[in-house]
Each structure stands twice: as structure tokens, then as C-alpha cells.
N, C-alpha and C. Protein backbone atom coordinates (compact mmCIF):
# COMPACT_ATOMS: atom_id res chain seq x y z
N UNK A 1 -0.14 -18.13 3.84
CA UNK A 1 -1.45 -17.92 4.42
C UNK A 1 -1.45 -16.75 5.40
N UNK A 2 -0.05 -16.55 6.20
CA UNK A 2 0.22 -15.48 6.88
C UNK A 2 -0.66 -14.02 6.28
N UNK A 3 -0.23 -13.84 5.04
CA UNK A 3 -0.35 -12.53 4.36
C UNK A 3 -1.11 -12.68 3.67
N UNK A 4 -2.38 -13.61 3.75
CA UNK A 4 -3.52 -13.56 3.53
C UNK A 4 -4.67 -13.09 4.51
N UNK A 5 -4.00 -13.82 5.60
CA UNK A 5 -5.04 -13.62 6.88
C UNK A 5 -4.80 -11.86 7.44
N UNK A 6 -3.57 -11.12 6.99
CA UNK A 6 -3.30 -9.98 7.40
C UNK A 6 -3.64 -9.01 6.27
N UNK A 7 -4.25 -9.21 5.56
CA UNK A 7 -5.18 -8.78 4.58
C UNK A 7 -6.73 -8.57 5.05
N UNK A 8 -7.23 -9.72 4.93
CA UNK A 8 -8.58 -9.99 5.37
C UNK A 8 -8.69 -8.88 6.86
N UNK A 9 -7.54 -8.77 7.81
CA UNK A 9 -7.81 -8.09 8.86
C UNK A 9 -7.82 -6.96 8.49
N UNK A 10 -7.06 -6.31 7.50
CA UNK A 10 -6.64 -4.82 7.28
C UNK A 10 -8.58 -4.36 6.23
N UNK A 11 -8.79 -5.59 5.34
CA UNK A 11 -9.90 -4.71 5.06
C UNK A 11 -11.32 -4.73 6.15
N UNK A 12 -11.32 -5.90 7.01
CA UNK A 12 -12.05 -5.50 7.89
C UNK A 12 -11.99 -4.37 8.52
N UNK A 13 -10.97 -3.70 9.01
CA UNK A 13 -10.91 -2.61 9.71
C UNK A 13 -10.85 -1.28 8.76
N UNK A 14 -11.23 -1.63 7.51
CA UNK A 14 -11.50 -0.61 6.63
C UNK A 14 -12.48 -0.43 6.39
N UNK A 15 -13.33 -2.08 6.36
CA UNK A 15 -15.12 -1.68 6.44
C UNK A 15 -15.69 -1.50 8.05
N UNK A 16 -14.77 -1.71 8.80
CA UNK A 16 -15.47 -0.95 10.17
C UNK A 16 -15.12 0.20 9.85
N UNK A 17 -13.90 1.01 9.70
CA UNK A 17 -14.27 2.81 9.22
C UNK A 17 -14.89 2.89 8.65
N UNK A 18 -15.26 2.53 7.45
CA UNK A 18 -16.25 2.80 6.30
C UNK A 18 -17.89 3.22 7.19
N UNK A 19 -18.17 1.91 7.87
CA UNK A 19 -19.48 1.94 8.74
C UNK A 19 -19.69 3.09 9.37
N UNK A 20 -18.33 3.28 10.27
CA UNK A 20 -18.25 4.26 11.33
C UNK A 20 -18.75 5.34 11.14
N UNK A 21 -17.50 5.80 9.71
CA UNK A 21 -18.13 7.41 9.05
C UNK A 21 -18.79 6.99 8.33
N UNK A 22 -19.97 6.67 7.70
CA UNK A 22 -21.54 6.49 7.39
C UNK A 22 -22.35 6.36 8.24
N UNK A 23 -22.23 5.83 9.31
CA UNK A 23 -23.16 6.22 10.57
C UNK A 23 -23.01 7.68 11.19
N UNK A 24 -22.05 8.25 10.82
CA UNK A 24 -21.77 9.65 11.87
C UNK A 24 -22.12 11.00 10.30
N UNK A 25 -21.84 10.54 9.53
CA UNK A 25 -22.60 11.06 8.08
C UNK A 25 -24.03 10.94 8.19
N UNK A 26 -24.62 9.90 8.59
CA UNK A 26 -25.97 9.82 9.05
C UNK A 26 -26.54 11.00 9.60
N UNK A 27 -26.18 10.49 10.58
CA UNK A 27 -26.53 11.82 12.34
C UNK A 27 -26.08 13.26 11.75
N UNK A 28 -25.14 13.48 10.56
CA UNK A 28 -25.04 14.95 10.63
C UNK A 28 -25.93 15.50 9.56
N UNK A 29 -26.73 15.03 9.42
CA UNK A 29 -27.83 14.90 7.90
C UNK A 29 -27.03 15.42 6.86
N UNK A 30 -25.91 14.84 6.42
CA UNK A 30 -25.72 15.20 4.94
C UNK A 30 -26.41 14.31 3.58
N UNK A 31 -26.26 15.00 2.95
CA UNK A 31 -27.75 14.26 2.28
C UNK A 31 -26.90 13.55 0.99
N UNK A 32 -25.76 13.15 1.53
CA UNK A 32 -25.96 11.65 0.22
C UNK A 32 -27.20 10.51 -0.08
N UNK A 33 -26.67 10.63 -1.37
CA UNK A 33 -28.04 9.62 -1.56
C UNK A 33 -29.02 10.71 -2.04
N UNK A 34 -29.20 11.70 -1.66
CA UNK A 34 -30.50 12.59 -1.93
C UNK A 34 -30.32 13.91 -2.88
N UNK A 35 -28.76 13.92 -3.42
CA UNK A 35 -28.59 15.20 -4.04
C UNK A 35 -29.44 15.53 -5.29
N UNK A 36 -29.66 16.56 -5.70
CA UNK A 36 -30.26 16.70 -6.87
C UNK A 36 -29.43 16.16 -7.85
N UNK A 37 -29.67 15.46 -8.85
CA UNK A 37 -29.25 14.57 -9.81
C UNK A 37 -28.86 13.06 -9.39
N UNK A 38 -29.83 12.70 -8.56
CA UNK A 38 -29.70 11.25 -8.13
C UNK A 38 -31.16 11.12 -9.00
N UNK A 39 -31.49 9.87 -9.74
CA UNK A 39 -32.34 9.63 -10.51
C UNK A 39 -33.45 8.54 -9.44
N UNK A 40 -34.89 8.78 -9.32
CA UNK A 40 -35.28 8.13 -8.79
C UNK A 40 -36.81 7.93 -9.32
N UNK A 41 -36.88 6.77 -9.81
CA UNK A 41 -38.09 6.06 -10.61
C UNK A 41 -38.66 5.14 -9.67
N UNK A 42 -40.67 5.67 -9.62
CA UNK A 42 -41.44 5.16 -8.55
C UNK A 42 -42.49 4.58 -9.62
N UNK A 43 -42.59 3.17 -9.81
CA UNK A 43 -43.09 2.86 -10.89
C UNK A 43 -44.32 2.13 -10.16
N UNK A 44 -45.47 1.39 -10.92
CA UNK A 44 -46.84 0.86 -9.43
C UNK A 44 -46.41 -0.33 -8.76
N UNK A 45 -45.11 -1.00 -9.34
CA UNK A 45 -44.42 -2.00 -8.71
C UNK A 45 -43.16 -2.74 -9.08
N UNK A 46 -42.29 -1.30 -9.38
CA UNK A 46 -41.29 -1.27 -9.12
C UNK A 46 -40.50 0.26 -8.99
N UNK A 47 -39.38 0.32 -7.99
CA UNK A 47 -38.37 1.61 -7.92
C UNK A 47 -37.18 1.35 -8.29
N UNK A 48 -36.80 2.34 -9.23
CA UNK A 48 -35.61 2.23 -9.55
C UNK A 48 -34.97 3.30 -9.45
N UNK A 49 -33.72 3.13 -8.51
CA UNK A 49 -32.60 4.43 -8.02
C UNK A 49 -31.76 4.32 -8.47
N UNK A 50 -30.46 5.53 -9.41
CA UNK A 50 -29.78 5.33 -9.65
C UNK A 50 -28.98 6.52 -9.02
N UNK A 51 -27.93 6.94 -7.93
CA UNK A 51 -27.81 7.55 -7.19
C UNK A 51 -26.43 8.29 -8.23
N UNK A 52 -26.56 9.05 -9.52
CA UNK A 52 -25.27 9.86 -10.39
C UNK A 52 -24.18 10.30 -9.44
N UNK A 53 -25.29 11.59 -8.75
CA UNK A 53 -24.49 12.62 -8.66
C UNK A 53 -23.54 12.60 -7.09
N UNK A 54 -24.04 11.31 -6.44
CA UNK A 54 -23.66 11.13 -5.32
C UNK A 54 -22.23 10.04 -5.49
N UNK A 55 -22.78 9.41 -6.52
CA UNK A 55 -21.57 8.50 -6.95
C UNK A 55 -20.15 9.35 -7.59
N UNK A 56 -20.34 10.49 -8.14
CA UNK A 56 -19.27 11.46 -8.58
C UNK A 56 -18.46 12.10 -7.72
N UNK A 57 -19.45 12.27 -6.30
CA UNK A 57 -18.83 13.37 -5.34
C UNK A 57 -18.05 12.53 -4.58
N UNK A 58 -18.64 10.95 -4.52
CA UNK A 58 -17.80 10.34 -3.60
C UNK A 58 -16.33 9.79 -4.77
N UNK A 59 -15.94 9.64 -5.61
CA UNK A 59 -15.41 9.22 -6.31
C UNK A 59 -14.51 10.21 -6.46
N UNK A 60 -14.90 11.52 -6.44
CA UNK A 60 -13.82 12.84 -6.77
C UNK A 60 -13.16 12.63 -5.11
N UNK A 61 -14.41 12.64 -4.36
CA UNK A 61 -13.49 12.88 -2.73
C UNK A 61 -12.33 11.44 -2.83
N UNK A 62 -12.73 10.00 -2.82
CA UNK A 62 -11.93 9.10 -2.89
C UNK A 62 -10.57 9.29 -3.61
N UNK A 63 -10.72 10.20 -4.96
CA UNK A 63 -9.40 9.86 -5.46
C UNK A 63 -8.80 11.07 -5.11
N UNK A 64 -9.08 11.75 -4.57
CA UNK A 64 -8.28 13.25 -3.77
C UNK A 64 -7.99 12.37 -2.17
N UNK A 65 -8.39 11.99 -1.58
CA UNK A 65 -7.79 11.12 -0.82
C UNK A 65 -6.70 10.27 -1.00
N UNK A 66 -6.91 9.79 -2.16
CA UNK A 66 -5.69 8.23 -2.43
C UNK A 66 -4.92 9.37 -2.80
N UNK A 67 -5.08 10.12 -3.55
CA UNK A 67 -3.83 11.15 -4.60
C UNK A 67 -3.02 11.72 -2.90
N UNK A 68 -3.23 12.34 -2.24
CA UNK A 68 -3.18 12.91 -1.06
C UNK A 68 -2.61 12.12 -0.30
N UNK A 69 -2.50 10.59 -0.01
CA UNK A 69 -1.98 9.50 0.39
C UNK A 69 -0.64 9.25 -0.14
N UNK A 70 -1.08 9.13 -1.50
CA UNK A 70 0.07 8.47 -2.34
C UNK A 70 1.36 9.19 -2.58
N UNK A 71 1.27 10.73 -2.15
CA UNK A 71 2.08 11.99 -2.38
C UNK A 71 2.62 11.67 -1.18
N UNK A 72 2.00 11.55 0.00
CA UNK A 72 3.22 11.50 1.59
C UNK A 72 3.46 10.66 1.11
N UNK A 73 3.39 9.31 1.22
CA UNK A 73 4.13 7.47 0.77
C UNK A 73 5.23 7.82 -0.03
N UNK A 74 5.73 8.74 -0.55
CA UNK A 74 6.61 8.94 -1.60
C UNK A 74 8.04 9.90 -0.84
């Protein structure tokens, strides 16, 4: 249970960074969420967002991070 409960702590303090830099991404107006090729359907009662091109940029940055990680660990 030890190395369960020291889990649960390690990703909490991964979704408090997570928060952190998305609140400070906020304040610097970068415009995730808003790039051109984010799909956004305004229908008379219903919206539907499907955010592409924002989901790519964060996904290229994420795995250039882990790759970048995983190279020192070695």
C-alpha cells in the first residue's frame, strides 16, 4: 500500500504542475485552444469543439519532453 500511496502523491504533484503552467499559459495569452485548425461547430442548440491542431502541438511538445527525459535517465 506503501507504493501505492507514493504514487497517488507523485501524480498529484503532477496535476498541481499541470494547473500551474496552464494558469501562467493563461496570463501569457497563448492561444491554445484557439489555433487555426481547431474545429468549432455552433449549432441553434448545440456546440461542438474539436480542438486538432492544439492536440498535435501539445503531443509533439509532450513526446520531445519524455524523449529529452528518457535520454538523461540513461
Amino acid at each position: 500500500m506503501a507504493e501505492f500511496g507514493k504514487l497517488l502523491v507523485f501524480l498529484g504533484m503532477v496535476l498541481a504542475a499541470a494547473g500551474i503552467a496552464l494558469m501562467l499559459l493563461g496570463r501569457m495569452n497563448v492561444p491554445l485552444g484557439r489555433l487555426p485548425g481547431d474545429f468549432l461547430y455552433r449549432g441553434k442548440h448545440t456546440t461542438v469543439y474539436f480542438p486538432l491542431v492544439t492536440s498535435v502541438v501539445v503531443s509533439v511538445v509532450l513526446s520531445v519532453l519524455l524523449y529529452v527525459v528518457s535520454r538523461w535517465r540513461r
